[in-house]
N, C-alpha and C. Protein backbone atom coordinates (compact mmCIF):
# COMPACT_ATOMS: atom_id res chain seq x y z
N UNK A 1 -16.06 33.66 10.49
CA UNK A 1 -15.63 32.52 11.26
C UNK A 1 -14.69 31.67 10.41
N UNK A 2 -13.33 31.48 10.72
CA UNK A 2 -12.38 30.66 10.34
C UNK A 2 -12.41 29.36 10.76
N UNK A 3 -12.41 28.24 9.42
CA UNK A 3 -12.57 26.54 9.40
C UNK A 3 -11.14 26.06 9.66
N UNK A 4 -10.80 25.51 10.78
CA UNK A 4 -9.79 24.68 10.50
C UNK A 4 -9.26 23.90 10.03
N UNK A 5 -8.13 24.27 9.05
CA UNK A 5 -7.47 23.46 7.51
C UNK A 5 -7.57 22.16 8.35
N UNK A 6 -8.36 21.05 7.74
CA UNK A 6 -8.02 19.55 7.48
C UNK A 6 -7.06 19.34 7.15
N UNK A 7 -6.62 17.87 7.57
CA UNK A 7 -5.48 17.23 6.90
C UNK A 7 -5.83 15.51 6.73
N UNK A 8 -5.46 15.63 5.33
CA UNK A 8 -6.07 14.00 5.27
C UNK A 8 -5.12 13.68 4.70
N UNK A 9 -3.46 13.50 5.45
CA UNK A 9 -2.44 12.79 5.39
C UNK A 9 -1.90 12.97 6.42
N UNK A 10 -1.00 12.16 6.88
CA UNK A 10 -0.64 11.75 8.37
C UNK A 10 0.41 11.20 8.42
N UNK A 11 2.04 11.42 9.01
CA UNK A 11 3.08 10.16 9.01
C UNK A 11 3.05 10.10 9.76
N UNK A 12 2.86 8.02 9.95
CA UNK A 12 3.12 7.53 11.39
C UNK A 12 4.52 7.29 11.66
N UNK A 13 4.51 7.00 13.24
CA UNK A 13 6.00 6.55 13.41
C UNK A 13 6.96 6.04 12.99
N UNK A 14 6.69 5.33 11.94
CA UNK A 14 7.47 4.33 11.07
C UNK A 14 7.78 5.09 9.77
N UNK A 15 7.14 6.35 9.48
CA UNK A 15 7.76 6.97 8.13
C UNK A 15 7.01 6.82 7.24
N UNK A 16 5.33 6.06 7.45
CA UNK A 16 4.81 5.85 6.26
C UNK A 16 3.37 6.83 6.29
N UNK A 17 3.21 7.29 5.35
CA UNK A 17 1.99 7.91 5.07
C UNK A 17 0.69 7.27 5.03
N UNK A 18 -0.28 7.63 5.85
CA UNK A 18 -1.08 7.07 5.76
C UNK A 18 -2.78 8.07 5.64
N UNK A 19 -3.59 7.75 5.23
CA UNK A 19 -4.42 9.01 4.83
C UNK A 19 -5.64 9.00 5.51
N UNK A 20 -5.69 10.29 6.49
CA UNK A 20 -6.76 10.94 7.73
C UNK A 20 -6.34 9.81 8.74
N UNK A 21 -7.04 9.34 9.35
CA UNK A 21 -6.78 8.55 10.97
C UNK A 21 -6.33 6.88 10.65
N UNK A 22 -6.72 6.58 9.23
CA UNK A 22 -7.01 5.57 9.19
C UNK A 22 -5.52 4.28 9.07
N UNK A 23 -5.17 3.47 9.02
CA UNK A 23 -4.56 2.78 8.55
C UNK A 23 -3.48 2.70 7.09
N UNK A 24 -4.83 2.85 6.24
CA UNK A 24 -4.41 2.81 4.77
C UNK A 24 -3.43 3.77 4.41
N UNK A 25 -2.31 3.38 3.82
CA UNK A 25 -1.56 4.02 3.20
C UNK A 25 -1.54 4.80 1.97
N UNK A 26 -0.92 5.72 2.03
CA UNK A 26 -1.45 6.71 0.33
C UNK A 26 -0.89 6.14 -0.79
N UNK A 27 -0.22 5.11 -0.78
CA UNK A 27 0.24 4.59 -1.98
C UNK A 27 -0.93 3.44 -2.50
N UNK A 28 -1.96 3.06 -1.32
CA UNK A 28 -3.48 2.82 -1.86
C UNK A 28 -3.83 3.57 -2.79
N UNK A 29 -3.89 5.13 -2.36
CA UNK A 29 -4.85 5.72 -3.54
C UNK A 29 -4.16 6.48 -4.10
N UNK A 30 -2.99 6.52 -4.18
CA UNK A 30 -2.39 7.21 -5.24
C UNK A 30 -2.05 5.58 -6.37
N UNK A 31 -1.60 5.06 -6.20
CA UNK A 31 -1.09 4.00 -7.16
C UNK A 31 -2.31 3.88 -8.31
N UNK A 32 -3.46 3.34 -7.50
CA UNK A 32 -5.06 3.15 -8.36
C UNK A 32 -5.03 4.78 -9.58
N UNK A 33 -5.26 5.89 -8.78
CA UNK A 33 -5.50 7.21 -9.02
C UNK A 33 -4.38 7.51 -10.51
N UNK A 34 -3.07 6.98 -10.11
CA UNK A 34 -2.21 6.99 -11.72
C UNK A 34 -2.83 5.80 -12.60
N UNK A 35 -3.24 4.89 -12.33
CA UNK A 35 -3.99 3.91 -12.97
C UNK A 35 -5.31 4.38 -14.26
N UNK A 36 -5.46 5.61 -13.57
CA UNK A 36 -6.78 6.26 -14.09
C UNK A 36 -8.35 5.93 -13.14
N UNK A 37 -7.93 5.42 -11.76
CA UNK A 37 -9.19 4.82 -11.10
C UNK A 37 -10.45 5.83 -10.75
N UNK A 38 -10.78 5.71 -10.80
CA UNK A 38 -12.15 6.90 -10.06
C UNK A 38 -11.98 7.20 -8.39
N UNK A 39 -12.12 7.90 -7.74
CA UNK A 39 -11.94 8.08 -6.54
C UNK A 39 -13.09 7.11 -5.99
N UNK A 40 -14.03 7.49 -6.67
CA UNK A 40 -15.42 6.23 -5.54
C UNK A 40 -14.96 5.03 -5.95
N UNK A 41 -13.98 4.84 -7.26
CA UNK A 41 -13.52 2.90 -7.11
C UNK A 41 -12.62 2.93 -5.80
N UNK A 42 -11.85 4.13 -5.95
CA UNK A 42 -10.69 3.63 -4.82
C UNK A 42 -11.29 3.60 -3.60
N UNK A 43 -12.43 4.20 -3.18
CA UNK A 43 -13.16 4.43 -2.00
C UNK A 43 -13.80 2.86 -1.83
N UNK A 44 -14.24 2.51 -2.71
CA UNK A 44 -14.55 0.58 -2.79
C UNK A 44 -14.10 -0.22 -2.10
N UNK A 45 -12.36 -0.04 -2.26
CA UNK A 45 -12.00 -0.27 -2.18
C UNK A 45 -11.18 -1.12 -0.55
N UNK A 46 -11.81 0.29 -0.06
CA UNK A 46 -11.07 0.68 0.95
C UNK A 46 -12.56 1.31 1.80
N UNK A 47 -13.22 0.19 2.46
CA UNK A 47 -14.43 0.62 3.55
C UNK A 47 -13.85 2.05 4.58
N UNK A 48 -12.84 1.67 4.99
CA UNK A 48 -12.69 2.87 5.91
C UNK A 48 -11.97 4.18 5.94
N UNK A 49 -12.28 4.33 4.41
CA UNK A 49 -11.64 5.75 3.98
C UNK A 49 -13.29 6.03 3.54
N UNK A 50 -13.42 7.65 4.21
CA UNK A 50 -14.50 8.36 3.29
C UNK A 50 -14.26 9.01 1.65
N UNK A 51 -15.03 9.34 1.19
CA UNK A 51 -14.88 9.78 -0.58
C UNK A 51 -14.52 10.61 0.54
N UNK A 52 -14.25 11.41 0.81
CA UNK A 52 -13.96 13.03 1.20
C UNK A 52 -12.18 12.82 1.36
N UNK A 53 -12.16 11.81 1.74
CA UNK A 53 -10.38 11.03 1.83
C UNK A 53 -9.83 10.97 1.36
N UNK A 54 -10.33 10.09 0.42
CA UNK A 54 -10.13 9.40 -0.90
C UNK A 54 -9.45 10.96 -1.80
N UNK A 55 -10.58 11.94 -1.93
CA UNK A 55 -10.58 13.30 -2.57
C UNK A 55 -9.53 14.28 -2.14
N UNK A 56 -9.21 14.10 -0.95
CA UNK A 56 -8.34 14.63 0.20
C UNK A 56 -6.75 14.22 -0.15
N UNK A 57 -6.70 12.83 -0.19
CA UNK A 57 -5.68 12.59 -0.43
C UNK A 57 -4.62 12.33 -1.82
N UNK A 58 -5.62 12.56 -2.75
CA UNK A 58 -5.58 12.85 -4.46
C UNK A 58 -5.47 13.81 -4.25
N UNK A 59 -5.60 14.85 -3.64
CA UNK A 59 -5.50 16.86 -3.85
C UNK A 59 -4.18 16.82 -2.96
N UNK A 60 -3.51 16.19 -1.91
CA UNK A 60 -2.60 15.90 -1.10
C UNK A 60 -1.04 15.49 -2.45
N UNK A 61 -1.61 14.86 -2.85
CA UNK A 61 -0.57 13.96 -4.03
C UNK A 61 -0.50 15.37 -5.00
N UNK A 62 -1.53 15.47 -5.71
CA UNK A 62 -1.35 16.53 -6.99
C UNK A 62 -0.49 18.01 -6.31
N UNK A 63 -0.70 18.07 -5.28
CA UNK A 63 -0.01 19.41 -4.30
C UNK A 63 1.18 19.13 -3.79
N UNK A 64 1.80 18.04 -4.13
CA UNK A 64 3.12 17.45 -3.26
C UNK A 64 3.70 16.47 -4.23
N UNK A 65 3.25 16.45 -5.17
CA UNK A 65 4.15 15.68 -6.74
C UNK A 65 5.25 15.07 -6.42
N UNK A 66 6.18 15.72 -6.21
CA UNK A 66 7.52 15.27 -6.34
C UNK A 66 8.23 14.50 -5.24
N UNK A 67 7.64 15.18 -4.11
CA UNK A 67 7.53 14.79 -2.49
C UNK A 67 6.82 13.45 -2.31
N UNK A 68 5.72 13.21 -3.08
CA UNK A 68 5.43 11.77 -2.84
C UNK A 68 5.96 11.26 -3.88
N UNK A 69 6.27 11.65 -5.03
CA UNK A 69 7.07 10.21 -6.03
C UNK A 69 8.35 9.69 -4.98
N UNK A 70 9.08 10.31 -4.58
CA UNK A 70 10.54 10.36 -3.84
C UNK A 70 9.75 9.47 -2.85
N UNK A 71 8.83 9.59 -2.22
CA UNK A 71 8.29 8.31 -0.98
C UNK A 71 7.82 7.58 -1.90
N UNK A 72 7.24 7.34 -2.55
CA UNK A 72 6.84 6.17 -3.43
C UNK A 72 7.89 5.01 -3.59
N UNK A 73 9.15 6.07 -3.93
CA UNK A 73 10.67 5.09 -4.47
C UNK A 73 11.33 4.65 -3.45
N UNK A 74 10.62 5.41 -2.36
CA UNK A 74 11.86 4.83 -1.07
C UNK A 74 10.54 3.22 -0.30
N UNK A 75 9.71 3.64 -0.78
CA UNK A 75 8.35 2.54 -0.42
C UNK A 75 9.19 1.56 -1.26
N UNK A 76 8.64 1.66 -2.51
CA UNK A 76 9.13 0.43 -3.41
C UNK A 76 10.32 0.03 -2.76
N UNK A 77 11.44 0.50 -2.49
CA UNK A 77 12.95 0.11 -1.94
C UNK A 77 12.65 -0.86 -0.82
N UNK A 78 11.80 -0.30 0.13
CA UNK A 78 11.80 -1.01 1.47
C UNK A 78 10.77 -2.45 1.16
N UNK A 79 9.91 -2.59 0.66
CA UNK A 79 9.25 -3.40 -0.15
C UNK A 79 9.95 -4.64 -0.69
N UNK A 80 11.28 -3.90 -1.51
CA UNK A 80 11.76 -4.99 -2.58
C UNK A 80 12.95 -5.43 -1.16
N UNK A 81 13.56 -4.83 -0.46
CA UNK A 81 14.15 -5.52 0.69
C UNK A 81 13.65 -6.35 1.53
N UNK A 82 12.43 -6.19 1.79
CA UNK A 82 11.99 -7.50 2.75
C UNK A 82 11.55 -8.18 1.28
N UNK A 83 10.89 -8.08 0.79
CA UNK A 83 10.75 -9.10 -0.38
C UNK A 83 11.98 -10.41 -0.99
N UNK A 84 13.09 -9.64 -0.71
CA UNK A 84 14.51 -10.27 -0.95
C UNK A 84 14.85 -11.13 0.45
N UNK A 85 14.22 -10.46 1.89
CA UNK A 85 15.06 -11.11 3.04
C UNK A 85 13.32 -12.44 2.93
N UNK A 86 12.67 -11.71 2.50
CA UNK A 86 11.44 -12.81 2.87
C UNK A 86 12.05 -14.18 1.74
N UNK A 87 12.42 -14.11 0.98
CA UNK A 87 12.62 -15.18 -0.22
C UNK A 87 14.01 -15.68 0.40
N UNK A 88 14.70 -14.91 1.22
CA UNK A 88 16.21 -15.93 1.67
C UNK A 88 15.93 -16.33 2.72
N UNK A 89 15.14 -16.01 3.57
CA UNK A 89 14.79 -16.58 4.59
C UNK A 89 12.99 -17.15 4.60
N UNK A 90 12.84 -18.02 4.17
CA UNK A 90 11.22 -18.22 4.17
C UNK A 90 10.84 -18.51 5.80
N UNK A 91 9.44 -18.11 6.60
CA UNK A 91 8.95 -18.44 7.04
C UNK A 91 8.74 -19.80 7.31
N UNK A 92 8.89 -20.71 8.43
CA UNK A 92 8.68 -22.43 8.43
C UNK A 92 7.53 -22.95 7.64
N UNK A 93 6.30 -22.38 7.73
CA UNK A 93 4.98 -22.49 7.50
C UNK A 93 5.60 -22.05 5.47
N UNK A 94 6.13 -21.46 5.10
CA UNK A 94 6.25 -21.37 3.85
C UNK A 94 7.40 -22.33 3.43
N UNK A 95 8.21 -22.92 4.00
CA UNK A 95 9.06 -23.90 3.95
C UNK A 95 8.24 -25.17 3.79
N UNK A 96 7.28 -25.18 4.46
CA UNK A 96 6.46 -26.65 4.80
C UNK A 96 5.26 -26.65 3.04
N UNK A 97 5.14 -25.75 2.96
CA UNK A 97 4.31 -25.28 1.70
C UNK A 97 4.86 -25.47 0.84
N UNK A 98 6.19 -25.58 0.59
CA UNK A 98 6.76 -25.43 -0.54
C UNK A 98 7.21 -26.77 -0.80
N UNK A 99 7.42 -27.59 -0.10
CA UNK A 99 7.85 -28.78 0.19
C UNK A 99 6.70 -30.02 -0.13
N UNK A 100 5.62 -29.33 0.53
CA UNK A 100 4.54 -30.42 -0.28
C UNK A 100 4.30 -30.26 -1.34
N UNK A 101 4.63 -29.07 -2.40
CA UNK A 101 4.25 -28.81 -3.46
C UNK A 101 5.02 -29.41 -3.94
N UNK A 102 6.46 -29.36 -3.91
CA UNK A 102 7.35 -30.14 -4.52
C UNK A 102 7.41 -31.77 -4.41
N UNK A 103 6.71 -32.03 -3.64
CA UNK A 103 6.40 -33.54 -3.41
C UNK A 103 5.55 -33.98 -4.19
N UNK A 104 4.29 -33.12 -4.54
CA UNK A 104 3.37 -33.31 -5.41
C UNK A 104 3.55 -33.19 -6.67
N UNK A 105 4.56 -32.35 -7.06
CA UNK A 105 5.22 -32.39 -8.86
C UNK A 105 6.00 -33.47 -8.82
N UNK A 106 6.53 -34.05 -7.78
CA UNK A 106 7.66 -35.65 -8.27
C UNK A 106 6.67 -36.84 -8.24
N UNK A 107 5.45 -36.93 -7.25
CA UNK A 107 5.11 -38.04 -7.24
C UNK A 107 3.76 -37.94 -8.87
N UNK A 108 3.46 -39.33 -9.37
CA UNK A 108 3.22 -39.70 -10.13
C UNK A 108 2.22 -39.87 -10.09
N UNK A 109 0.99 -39.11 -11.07
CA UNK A 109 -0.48 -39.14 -10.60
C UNK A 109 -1.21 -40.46 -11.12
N UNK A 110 -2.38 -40.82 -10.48
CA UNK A 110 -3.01 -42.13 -10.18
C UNK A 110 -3.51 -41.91 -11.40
């Protein structure tokens, strides 16, 4: 009787990897995993990944090396672009934040 190969990586519509059904992205447990993390820390981590996931998607990475560094770099890219449009354009609510802070370094404490 033949088991049908699992897959505990997944791209959603948007291009990003994410590992078995769940949400979490593999740059969760791969990032920790180059860190030196333990798979049950990264599983801690992350309630709705099983260790079997977690394990799944570390054997996913070590089998596809080069294929996920190359998404890793295009992650980081898209990352550091909204990071750049988020800082030229702040949010109102982060405008208003920033503004009382700066009110609070000029005025003169009691």
């Amino acid at each position: 009787m033949e088991m049908p190969a699992k897959s505990y990586v997944r791209t959603d519509d948007s291009g990003a990897i994410r590992v078995g059904e769940t949400r979490v992205m593999l740059d969760s447990v791969v990032y920790p995993f180059q860190r030196g993390d333990s798979a049950e820390a990264i599983r801690s981590q992350y309630p709705s990944l099983t260790l079997e996931e977690v394990y799944g998607a570390i054997a996913y990475y070590l089998g596809h090396r080069d294929e996920v560094d190359d998404y890793l770099k295009r992650q980081e890219a898209i990352w550091e672009d909204l990071r750049t449009q988020s800082q030229a354009n702040p949010a109102p609510v982060v405008q208003r934040l920033r503004a009382i802070k700066a009110s609070r370094e000029v005025e003169p404490r009691p």
